[in-house]
Protein backbone atom coordinates (compact mmCIF):
# COMPACT_ATOMS: atom_id res chain seq x y z
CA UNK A 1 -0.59 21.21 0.80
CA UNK A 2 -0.42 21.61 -2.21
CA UNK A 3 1.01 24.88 -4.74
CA UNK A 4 -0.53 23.91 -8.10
CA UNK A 5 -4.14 22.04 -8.54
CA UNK A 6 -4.43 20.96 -12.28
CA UNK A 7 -7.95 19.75 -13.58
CA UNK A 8 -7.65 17.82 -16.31
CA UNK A 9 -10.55 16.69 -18.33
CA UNK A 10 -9.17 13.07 -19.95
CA UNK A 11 -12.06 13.30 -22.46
CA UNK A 12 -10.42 15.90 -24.05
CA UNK A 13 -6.65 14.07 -23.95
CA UNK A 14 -5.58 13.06 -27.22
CA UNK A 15 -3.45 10.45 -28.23
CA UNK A 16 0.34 11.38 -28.36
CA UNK A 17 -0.03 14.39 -26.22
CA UNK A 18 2.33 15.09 -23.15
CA UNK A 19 1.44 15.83 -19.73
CA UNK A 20 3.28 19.62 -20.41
CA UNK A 21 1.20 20.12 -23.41
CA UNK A 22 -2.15 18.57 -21.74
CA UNK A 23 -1.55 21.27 -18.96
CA UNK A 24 -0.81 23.85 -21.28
CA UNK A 25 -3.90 23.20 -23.56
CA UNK A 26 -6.73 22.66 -20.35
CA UNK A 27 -5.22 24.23 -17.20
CA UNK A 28 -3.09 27.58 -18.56
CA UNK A 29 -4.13 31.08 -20.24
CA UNK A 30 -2.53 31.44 -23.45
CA UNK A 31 -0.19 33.64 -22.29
CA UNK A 32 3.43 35.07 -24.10
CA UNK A 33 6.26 33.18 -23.41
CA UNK A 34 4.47 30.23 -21.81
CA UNK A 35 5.45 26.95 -23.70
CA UNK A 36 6.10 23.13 -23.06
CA UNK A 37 9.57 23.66 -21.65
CA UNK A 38 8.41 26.35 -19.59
CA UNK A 39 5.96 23.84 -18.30
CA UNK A 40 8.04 21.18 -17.67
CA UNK A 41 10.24 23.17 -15.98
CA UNK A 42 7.57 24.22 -13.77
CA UNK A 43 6.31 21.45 -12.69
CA UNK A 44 9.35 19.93 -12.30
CA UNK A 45 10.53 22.42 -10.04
CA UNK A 46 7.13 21.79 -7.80
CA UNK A 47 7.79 18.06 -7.70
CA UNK A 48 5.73 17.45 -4.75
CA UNK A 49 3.63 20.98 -4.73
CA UNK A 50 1.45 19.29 -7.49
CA UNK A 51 -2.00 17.95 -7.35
CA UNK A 52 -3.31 16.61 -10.57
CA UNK A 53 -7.12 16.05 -10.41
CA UNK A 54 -7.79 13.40 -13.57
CA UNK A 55 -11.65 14.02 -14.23
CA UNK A 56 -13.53 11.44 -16.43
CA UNK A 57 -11.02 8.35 -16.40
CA UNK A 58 -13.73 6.34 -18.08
CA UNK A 59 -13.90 8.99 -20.74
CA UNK A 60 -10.39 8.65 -21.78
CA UNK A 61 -9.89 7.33 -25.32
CA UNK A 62 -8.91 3.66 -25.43
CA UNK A 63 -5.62 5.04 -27.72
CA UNK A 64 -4.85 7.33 -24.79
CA UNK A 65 -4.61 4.41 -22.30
CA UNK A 66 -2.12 2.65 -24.80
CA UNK A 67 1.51 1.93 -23.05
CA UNK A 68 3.59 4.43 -23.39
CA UNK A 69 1.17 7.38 -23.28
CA UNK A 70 1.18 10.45 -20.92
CA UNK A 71 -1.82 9.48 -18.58
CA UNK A 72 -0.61 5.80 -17.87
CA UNK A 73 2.87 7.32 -17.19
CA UNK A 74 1.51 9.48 -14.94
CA UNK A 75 -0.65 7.46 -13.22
CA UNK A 76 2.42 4.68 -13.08
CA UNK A 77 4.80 7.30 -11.24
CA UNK A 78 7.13 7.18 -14.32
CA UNK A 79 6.60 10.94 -14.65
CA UNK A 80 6.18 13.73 -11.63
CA UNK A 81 6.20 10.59 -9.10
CA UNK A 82 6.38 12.85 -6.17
CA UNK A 83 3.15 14.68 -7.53
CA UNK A 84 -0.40 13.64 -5.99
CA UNK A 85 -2.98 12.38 -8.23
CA UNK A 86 -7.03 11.63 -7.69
CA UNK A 87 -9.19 10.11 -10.60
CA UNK A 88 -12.65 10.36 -10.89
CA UNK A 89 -14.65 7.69 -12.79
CA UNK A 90 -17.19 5.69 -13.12
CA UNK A 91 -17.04 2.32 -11.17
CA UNK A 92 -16.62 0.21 -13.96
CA UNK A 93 -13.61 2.12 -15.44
CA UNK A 94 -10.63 -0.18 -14.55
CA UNK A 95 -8.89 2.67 -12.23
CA UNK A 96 -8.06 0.17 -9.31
CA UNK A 97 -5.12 -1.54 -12.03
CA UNK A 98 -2.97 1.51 -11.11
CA UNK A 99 -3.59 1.10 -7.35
């Protein structure tokens, strides 16, 4: 089970952005007091709790694939590893080199 469900639409993931800020700009009413750290912190806190549903992996920018970016990371474990994660794609997208 899971306490937070995120939708992100990687179409709309720019280059440079952070998972926090991704959330924040697709997933979260702009609300008062709700900011990156805020975010972090929450979904730090969740660890596990977290399902991120990555829609459109063969609509992601080729710049927001690069090394070092916030999707790879994810997708690598290097950030929220205890977090679940399903990508939707085309077949031909190249999703089975994070398998």
């Amino acid at each position: 089970q899971h306490d937070i469900v995120l939708l992100i639409r990687l179409r709309e993931v720019r280059e440079g952005e952070t998972i926090e800020e991704i959330v924040l700009d697709q997933c979260v009413p702009k609300l008062k007091g709700v900011d990156v750290d805020f975010m972090e912190e929450i979904l730090q806190t969740k660890g596990s709790r977290v399902l991120f549903l990555l829609d459109g992996y063969d609509e992601l920018r080729p710049e927001a694939r690069a090394a070092r970016q916030a999707i790879p990371e994810l997708l690598y474990g290097k950030m929220y590893p205890n977090s679940t994660i399903v990508i939707t794609s085309r077949p031909s997208a190249g999703v089975q080199q994070y398998t």
